[in-house]
C-alpha atoms as a PDB file:
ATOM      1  CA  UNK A   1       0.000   0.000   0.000  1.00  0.00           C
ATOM      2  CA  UNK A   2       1.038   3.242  -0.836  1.00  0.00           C
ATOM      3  CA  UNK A   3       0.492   6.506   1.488  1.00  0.00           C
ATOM      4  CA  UNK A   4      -2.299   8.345   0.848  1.00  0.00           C
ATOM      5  CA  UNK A   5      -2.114  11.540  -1.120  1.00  0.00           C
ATOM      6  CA  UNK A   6      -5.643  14.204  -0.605  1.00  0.00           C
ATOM      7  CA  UNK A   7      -6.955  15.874  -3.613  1.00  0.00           C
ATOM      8  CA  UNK A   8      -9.221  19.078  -3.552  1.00  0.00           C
ATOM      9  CA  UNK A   9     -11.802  19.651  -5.871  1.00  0.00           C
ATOM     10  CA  UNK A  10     -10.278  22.206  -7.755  1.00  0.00           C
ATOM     11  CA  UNK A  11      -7.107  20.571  -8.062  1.00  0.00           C
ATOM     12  CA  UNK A  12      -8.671  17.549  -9.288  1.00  0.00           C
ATOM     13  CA  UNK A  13     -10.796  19.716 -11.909  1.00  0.00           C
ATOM     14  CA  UNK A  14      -7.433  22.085 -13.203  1.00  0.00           C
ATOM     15  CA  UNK A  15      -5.482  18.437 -13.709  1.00  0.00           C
ATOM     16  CA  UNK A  16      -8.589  17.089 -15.960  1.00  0.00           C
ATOM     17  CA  UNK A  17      -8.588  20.396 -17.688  1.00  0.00           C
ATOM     18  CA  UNK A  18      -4.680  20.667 -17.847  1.00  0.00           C
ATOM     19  CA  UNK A  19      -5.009  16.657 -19.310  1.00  0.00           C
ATOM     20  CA  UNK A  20      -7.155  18.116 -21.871  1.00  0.00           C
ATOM     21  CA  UNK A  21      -5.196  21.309 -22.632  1.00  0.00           C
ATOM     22  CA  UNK A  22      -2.368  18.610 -23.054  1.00  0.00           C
ATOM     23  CA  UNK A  23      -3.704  16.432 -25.496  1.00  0.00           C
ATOM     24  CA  UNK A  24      -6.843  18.000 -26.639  1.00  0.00           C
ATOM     25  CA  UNK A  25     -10.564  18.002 -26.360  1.00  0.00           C
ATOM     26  CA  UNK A  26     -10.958  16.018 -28.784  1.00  0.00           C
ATOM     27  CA  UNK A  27      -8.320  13.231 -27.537  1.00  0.00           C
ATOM     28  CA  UNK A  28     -10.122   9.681 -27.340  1.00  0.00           C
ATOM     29  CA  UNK A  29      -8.110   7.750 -25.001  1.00  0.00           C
ATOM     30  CA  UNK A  30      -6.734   3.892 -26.228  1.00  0.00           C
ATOM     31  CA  UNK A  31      -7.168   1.152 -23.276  1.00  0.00           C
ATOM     32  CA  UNK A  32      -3.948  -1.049 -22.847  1.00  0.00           C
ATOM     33  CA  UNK A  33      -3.863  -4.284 -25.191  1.00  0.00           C
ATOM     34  CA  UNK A  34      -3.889  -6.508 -21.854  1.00  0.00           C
ATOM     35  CA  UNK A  35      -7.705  -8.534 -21.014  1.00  0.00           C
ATOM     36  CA  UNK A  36      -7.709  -7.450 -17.841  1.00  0.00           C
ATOM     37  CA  UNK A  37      -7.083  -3.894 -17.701  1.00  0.00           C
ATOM     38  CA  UNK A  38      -9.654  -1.039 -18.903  1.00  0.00           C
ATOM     39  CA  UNK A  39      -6.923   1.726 -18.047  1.00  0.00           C
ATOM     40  CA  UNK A  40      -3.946   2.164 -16.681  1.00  0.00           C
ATOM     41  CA  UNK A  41      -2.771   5.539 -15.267  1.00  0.00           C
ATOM     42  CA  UNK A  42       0.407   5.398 -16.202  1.00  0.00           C
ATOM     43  CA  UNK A  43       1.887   3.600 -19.356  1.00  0.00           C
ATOM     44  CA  UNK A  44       5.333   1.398 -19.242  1.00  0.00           C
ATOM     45  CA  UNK A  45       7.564   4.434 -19.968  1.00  0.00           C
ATOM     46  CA  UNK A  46       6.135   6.098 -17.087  1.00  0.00           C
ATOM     47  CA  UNK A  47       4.137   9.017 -18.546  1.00  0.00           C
ATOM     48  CA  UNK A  48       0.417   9.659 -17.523  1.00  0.00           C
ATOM     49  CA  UNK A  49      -2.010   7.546 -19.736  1.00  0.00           C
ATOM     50  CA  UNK A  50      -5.381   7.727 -18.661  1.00  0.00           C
ATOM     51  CA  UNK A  51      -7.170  11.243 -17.181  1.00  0.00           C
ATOM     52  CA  UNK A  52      -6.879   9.912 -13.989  1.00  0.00           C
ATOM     53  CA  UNK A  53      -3.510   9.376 -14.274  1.00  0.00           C
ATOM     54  CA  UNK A  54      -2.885  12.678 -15.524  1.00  0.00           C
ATOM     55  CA  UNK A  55      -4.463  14.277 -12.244  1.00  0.00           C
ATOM     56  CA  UNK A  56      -2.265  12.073  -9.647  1.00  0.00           C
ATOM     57  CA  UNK A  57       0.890  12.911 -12.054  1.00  0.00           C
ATOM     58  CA  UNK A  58       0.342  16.685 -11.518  1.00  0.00           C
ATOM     59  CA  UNK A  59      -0.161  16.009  -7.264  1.00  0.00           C
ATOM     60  CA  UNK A  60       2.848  12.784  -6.963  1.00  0.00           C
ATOM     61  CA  UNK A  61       4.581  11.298  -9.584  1.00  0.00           C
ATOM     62  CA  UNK A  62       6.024   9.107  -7.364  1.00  0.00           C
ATOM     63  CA  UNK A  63       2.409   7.650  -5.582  1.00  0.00           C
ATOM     64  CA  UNK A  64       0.831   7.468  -8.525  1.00  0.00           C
ATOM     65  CA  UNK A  65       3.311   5.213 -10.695  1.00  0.00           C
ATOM     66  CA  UNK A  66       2.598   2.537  -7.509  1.00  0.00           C
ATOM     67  CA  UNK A  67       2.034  -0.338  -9.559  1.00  0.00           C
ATOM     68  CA  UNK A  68      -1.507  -0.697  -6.960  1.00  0.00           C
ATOM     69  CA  UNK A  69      -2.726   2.755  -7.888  1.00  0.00           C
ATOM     70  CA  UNK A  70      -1.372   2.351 -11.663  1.00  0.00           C
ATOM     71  CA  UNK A  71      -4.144  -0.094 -12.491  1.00  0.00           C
ATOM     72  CA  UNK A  72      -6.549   0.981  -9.678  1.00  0.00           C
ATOM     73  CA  UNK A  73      -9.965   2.654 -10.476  1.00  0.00           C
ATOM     74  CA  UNK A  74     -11.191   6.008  -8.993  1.00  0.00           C
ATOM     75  CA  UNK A  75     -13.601   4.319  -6.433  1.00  0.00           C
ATOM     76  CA  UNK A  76     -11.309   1.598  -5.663  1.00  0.00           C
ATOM     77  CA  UNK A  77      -8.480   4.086  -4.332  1.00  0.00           C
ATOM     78  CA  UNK A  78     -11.420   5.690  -2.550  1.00  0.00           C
ATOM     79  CA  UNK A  79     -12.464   2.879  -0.808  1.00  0.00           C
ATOM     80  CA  UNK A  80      -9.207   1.556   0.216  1.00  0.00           C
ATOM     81  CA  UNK A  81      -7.628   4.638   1.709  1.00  0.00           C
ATOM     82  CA  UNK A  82      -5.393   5.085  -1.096  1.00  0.00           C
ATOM     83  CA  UNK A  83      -6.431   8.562  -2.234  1.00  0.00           C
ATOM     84  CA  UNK A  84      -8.435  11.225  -0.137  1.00  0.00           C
ATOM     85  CA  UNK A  85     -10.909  13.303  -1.826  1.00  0.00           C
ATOM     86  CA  UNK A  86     -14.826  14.834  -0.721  1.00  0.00           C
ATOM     87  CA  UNK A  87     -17.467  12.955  -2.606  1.00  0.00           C
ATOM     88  CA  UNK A  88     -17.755  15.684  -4.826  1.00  0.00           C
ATOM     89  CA  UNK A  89     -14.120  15.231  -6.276  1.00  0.00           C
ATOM     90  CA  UNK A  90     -14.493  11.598  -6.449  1.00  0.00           C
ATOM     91  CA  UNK A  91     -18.207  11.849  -8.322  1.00  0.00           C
ATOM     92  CA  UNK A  92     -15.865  13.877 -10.524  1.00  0.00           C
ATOM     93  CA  UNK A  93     -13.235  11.546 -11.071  1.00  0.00           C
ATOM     94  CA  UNK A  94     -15.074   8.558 -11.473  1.00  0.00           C
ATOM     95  CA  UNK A  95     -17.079  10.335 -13.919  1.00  0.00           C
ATOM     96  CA  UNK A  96     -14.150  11.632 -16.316  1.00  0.00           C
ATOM     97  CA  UNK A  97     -12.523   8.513 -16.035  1.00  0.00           C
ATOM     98  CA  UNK A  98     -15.341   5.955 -16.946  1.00  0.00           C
ATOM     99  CA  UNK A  99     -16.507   8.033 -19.962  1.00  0.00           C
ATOM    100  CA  UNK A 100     -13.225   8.051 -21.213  1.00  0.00           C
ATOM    101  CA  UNK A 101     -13.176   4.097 -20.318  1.00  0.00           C
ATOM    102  CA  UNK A 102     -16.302   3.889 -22.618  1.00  0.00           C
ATOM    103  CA  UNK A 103     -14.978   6.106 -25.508  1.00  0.00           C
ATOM    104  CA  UNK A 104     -16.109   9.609 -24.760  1.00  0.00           C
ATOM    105  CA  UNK A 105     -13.194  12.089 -26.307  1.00  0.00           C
ATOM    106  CA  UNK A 106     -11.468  13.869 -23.040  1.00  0.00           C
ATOM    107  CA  UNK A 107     -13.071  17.262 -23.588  1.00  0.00           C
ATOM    108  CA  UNK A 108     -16.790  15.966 -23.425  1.00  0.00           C
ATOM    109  CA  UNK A 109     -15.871  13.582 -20.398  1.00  0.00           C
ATOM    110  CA  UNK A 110     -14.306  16.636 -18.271  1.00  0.00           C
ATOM    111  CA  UNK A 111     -17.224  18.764 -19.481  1.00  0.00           C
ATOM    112  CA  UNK A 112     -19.761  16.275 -18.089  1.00  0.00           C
ATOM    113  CA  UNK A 113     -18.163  14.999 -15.171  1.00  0.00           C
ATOM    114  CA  UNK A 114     -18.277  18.861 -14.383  1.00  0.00           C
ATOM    115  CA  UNK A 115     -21.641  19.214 -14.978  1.00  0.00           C
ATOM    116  CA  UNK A 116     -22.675  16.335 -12.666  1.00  0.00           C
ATOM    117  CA  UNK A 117     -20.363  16.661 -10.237  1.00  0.00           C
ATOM    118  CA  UNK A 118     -21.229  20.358  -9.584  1.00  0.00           C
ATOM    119  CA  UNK A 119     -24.892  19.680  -9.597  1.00  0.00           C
ATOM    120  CA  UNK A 120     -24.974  16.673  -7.989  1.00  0.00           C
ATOM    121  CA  UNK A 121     -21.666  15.741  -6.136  1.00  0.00           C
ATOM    122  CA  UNK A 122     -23.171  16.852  -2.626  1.00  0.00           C
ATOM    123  CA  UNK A 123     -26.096  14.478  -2.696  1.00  0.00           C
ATOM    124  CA  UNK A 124     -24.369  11.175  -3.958  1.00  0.00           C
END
């Protein structure tokens, strides 16, 4: 296990909008070729892969290439301790990171996981 790391809101929202700034809003991302994996936050050189990945990057390099967190879901760091956030952040997240799991290009999936999050994140 790694040590936790706590993510606010707004840092969580400027790394999803710096991942799209990065690779654009029209950026769809490509899952790893592996069965098992939907995304990976990091790829094998080290760099930030999924938009996940791209907010833990910008907070610690160093916890998020953990090889737990690397293949770890949103909810499932949540839920272990792993990584700190309101449920806000975490609605936000979880959002940005399963519509880009299911295809959505990076500047919708940030857009909507806003939108949600936002209007929504304090009652879920």
């Amino acid at each position: 296990m790694t040590n936790p790391i706590t993510l606010s809101y707004e840092d969580a929202l400027q790394g999803l909008k710096d991942a799209v700034a990065k690779n654009g809003p029209d950026f769809r991302y490509k899952k790893p070729g592996d069965f098992y994996t939907i995304c990976r936050n990091f790829d094998l050189e080290g760099n930030p892969s999924c938009i996940a990945g791209h907010v833990y990057y910008g907070i610690d390099p160093t916890w998020a290439k953990d090889f737990d967190v690397n293949v770890a879901p949103v909810q499932m760091l949540v839920s272990i301790g792993d990584l700190k956030v309101d449920r806000k952040t975490e609605i936000l997240l979880r959002i940005a990171q399963n519509k880009q799991d299911e295809g959505m290009l990076w500047g919708k999936a940030v857009e909507l996981a806003q939108k949600v999050a936002e209007r929504f994140g304090h009652l879920l």
